[in-house]
PDB file of N, CA and C in Angstrom:
ATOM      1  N   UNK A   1      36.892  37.448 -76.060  1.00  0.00           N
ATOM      2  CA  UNK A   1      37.388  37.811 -74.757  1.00  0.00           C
ATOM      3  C   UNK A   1      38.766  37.207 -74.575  1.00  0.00           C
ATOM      4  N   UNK A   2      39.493  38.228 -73.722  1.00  0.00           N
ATOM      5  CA  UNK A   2      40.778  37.638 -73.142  1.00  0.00           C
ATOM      6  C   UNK A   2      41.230  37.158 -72.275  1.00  0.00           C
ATOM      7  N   UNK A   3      41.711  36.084 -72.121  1.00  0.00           N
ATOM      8  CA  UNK A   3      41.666  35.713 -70.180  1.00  0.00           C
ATOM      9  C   UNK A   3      42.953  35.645 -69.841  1.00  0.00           C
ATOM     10  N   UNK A   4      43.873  36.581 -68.890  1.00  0.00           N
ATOM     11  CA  UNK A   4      44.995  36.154 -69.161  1.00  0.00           C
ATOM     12  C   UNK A   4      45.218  35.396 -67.548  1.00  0.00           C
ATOM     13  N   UNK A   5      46.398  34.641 -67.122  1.00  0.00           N
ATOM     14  CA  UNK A   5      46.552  33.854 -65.832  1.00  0.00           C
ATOM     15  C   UNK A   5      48.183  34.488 -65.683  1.00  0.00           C
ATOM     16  N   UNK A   6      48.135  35.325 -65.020  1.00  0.00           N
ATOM     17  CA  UNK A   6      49.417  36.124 -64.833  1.00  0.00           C
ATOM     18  C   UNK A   6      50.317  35.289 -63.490  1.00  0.00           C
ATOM     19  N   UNK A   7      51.384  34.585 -63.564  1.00  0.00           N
ATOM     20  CA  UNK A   7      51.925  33.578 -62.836  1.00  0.00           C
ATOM     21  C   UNK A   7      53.621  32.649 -63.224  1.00  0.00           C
ATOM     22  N   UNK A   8      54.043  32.502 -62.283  1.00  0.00           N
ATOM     23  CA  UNK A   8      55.659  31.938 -62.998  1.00  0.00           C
ATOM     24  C   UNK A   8      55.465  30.715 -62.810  1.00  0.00           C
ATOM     25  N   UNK A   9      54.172  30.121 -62.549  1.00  0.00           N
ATOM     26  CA  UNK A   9      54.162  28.404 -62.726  1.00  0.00           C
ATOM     27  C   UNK A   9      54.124  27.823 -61.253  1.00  0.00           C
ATOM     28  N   UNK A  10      53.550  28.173 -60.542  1.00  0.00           N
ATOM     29  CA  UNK A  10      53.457  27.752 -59.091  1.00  0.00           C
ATOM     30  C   UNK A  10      52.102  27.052 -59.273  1.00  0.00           C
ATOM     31  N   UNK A  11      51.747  26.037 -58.040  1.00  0.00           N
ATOM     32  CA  UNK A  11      50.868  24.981 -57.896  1.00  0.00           C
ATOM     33  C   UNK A  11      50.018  26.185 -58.076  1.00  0.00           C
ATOM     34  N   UNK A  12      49.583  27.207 -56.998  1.00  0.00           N
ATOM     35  CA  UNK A  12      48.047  27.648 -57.187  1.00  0.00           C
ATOM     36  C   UNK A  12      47.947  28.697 -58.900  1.00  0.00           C
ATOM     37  N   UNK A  13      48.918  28.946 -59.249  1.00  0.00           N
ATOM     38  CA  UNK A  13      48.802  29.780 -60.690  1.00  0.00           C
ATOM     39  C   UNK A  13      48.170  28.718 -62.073  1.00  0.00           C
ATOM     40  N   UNK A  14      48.966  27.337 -61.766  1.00  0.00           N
ATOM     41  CA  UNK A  14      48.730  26.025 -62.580  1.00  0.00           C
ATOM     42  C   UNK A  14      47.286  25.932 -62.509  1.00  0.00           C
ATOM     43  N   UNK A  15      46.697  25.760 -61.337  1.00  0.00           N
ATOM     44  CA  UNK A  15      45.505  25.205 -60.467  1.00  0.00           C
ATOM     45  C   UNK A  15      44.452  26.605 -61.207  1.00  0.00           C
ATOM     46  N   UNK A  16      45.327  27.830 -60.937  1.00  0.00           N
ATOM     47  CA  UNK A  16      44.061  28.745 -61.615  1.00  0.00           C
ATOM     48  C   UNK A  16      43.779  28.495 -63.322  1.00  0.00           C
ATOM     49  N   UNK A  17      45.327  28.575 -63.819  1.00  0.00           N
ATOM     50  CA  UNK A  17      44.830  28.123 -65.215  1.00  0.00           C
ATOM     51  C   UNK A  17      43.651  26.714 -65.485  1.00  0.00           C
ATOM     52  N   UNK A  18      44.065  26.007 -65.221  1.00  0.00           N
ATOM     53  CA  UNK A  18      42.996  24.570 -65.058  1.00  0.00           C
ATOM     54  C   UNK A  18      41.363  25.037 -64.847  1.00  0.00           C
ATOM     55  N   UNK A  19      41.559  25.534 -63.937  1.00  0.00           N
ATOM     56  CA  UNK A  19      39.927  25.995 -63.865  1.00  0.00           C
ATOM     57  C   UNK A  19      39.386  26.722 -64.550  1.00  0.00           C
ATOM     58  N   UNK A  20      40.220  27.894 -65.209  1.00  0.00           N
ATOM     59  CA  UNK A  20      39.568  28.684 -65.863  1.00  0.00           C
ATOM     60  C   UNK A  20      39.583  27.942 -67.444  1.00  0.00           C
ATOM     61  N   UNK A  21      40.475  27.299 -67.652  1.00  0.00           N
ATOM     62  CA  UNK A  21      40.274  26.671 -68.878  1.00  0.00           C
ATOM     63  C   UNK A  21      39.369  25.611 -69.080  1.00  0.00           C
ATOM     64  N   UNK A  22      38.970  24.430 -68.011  1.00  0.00           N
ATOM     65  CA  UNK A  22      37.766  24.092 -67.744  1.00  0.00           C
ATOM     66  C   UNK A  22      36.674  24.509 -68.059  1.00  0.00           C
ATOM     67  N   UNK A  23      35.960  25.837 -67.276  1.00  0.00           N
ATOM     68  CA  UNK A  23      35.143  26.615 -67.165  1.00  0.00           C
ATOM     69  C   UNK A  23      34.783  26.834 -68.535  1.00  0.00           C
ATOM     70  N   UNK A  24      36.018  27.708 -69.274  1.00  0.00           N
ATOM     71  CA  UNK A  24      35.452  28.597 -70.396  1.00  0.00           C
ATOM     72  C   UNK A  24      34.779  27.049 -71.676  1.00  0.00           C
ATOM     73  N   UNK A  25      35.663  25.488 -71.499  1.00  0.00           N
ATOM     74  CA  UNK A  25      35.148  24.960 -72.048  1.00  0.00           C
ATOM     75  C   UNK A  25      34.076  24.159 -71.858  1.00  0.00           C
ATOM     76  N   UNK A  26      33.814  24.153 -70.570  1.00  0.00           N
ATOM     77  CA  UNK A  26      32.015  23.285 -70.487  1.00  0.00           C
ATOM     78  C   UNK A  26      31.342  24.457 -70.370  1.00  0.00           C
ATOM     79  N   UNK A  27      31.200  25.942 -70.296  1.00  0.00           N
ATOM     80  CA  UNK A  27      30.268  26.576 -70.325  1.00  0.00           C
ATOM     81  C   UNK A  27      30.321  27.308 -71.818  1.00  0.00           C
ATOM     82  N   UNK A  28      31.454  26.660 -72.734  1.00  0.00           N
ATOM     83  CA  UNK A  28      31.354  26.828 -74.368  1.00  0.00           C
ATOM     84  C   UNK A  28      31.596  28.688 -74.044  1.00  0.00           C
ATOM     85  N   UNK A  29      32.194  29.230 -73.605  1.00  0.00           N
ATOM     86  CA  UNK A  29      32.442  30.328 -73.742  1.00  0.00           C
ATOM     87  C   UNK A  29      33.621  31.126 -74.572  1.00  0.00           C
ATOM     88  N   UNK A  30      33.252  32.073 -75.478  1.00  0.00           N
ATOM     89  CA  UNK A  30      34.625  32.255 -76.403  1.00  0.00           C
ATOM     90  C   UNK A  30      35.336  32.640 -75.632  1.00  0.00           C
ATOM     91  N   UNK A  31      36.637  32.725 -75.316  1.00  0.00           N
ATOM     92  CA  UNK A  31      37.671  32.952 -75.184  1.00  0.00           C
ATOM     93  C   UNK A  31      39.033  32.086 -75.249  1.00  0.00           C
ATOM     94  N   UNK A  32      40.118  33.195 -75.424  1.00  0.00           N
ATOM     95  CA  UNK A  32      41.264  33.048 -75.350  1.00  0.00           C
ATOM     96  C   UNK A  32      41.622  32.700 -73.953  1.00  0.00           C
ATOM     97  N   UNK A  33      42.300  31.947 -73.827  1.00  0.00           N
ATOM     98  CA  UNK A  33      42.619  31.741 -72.120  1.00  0.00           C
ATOM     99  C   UNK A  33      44.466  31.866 -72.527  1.00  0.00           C
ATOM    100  N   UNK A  34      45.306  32.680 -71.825  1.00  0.00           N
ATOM    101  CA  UNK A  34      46.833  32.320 -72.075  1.00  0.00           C
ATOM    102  C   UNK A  34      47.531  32.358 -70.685  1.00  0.00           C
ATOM    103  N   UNK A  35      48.793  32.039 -70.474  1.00  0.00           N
ATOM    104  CA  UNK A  35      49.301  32.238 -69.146  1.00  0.00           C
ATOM    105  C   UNK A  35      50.366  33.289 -69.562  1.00  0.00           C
ATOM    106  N   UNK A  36      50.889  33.968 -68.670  1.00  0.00           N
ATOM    107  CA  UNK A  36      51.345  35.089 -68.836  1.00  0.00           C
ATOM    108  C   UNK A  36      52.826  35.088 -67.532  1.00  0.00           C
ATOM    109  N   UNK A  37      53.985  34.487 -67.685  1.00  0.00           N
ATOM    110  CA  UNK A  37      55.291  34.374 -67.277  1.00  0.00           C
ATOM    111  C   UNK A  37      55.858  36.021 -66.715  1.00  0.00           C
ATOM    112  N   UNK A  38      55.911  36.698 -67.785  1.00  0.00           N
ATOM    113  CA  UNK A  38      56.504  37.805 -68.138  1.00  0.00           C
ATOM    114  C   UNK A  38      56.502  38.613 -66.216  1.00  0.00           C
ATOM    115  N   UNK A  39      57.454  38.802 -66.107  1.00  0.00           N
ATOM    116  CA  UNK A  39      56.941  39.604 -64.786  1.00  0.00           C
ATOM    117  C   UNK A  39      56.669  41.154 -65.145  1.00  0.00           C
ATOM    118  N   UNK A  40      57.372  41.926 -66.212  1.00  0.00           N
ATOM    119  CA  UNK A  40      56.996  43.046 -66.838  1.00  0.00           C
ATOM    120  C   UNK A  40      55.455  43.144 -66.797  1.00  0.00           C
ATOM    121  N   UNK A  41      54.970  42.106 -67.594  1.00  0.00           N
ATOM    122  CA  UNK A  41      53.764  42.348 -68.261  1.00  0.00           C
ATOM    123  C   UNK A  41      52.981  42.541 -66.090  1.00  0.00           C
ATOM    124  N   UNK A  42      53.505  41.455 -65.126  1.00  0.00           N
ATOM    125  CA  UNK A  42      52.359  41.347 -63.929  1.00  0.00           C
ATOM    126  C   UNK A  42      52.504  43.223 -63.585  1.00  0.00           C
ATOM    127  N   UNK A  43      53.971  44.042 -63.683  1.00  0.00           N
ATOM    128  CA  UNK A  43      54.162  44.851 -63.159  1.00  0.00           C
ATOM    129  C   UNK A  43      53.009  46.388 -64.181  1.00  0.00           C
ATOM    130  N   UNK A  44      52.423  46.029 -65.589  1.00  0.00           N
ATOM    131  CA  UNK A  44      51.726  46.805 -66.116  1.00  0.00           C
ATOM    132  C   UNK A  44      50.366  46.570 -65.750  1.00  0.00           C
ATOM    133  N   UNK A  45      50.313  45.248 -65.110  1.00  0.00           N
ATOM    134  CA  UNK A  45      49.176  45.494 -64.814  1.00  0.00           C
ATOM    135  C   UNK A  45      48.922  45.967 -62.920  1.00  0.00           C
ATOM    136  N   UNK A  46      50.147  46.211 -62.477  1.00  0.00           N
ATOM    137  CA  UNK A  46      49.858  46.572 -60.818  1.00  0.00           C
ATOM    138  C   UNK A  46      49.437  45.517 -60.244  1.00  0.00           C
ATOM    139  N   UNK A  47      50.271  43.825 -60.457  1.00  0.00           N
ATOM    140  CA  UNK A  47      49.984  43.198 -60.023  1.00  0.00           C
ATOM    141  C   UNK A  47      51.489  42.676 -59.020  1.00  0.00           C
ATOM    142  N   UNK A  48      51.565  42.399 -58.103  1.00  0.00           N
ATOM    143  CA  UNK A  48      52.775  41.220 -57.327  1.00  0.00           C
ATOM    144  C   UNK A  48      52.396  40.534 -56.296  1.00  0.00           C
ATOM    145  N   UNK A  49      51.262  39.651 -56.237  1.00  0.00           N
ATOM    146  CA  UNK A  49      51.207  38.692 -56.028  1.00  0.00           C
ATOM    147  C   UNK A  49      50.444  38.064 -57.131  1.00  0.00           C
ATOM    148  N   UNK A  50      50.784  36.963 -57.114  1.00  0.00           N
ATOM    149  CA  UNK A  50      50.120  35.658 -58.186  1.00  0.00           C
ATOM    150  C   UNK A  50      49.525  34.487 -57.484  1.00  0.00           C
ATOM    151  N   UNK A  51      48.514  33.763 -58.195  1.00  0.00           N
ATOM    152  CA  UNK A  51      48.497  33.720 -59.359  1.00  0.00           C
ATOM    153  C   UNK A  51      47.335  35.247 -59.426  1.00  0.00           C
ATOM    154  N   UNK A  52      47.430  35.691 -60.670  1.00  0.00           N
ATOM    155  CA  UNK A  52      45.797  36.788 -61.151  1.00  0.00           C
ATOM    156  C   UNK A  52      45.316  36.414 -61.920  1.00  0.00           C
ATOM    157  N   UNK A  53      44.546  36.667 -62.186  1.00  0.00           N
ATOM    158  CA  UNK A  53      43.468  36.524 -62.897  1.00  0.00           C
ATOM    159  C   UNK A  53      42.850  38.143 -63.946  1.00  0.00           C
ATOM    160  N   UNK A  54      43.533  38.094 -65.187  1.00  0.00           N
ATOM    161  CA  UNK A  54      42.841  39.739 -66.503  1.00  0.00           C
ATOM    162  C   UNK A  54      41.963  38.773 -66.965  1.00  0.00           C
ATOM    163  N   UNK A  55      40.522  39.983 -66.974  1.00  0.00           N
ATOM    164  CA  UNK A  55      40.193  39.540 -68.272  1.00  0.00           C
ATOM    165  C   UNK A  55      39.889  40.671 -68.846  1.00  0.00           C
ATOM    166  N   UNK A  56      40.107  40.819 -70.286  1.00  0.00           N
ATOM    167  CA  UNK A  56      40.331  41.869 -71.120  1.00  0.00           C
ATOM    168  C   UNK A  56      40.816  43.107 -70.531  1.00  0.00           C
ATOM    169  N   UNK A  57      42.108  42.694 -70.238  1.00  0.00           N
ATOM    170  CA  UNK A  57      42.641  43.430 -69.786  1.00  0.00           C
ATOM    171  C   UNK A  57      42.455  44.574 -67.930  1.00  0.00           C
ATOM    172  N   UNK A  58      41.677  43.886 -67.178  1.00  0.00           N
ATOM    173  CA  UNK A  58      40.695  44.171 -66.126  1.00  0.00           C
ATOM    174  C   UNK A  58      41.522  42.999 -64.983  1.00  0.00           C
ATOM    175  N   UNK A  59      41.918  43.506 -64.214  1.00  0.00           N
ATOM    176  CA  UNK A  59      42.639  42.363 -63.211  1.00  0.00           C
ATOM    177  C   UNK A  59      41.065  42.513 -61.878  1.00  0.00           C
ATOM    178  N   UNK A  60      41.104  40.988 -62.328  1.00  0.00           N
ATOM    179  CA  UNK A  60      39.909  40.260 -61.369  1.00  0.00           C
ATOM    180  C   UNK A  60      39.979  40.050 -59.964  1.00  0.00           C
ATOM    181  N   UNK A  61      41.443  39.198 -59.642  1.00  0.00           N
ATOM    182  CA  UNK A  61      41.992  38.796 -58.761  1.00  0.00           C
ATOM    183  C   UNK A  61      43.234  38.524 -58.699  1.00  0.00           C
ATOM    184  N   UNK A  62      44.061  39.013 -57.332  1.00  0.00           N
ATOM    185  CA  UNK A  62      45.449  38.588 -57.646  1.00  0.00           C
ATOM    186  C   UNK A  62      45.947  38.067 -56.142  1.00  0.00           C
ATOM    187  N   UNK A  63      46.446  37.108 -56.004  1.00  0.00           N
ATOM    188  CA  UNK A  63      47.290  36.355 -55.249  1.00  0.00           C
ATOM    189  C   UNK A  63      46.451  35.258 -54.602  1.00  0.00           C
ATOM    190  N   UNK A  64      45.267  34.748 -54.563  1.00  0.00           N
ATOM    191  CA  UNK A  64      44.527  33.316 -54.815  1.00  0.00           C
ATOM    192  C   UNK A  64      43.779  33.258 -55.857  1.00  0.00           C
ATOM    193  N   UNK A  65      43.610  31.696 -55.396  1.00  0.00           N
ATOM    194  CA  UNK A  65      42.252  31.029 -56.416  1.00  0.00           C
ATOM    195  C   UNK A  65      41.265  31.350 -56.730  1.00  0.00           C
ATOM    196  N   UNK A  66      40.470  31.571 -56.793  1.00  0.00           N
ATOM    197  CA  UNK A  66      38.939  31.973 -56.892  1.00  0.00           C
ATOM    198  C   UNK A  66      38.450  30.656 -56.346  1.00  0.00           C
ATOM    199  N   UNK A  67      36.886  30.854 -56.359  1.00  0.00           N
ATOM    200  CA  UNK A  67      35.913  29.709 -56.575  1.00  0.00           C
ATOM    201  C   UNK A  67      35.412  30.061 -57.748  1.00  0.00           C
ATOM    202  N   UNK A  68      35.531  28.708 -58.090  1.00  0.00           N
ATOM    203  CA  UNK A  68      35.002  28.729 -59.963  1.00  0.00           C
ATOM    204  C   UNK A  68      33.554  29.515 -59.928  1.00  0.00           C
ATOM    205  N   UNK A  69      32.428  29.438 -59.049  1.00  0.00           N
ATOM    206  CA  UNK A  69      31.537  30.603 -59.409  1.00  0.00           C
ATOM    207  C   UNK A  69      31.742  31.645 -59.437  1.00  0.00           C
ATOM    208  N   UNK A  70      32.739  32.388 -59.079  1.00  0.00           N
ATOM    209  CA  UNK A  70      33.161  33.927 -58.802  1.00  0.00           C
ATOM    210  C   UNK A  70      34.241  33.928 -60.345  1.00  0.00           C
ATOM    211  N   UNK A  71      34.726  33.014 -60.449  1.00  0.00           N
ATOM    212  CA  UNK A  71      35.168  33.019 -61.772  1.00  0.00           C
ATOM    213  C   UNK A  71      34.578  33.226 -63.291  1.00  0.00           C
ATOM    214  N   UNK A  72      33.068  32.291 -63.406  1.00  0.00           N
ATOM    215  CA  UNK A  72      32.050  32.119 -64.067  1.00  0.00           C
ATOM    216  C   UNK A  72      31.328  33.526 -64.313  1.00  0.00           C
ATOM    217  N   UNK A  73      31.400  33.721 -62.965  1.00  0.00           N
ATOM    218  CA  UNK A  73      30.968  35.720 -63.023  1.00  0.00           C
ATOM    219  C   UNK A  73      31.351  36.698 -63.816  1.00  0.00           C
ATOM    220  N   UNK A  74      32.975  36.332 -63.572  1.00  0.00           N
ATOM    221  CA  UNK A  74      33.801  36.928 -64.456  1.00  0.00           C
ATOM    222  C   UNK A  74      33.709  36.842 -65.865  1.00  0.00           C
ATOM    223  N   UNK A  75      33.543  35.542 -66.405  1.00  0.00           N
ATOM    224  CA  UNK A  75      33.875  35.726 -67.523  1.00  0.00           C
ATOM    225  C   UNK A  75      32.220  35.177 -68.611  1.00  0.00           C
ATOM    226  N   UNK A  76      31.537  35.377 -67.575  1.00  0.00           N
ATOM    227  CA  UNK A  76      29.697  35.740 -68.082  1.00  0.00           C
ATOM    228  C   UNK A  76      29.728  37.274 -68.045  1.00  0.00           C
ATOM    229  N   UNK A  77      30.598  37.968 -67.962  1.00  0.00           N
ATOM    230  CA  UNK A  77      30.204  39.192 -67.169  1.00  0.00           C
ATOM    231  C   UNK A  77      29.772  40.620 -69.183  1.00  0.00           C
TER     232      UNK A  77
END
């Protein structure tokens, strides 16, 4: 799986990476977790607000945090 954190480095985009990289490692889940700068890439996915949240390519959430269970959802899913 792919997780991408689509964001130019702001406290809550940082804050989403952290959790989700957390997550995927105490619940031992494969994935790739990357952050994703590019504003091209936020605009292919029909995203402008940040931080978001792809996974495999599937935009989850875009312009807050999650709660890490709604996250967990995601990427049990």
């Amino acid at each position: 799986m792919k997780v991408e954190i689509l964001g130019v480095g702001c406290a809550k985009c940082t804050k989403l990476y952290e959790a989700v990289t957390e997550l995927v490692k105490k619940n031992s889940i494969d994935a790739e977790v990357v952050k994703v700068e590019d504003l091209k890439v936020f605009g292919q996915y029909g995203v402008f607000m940040t931080p978001a949240l792809v996974v495999d390519g599937q935009v989850k959430v875009a312009g807050k945090v999650p709660k890490d269970s709604e996250i967990l959802k995601w990427l049990s899913a």
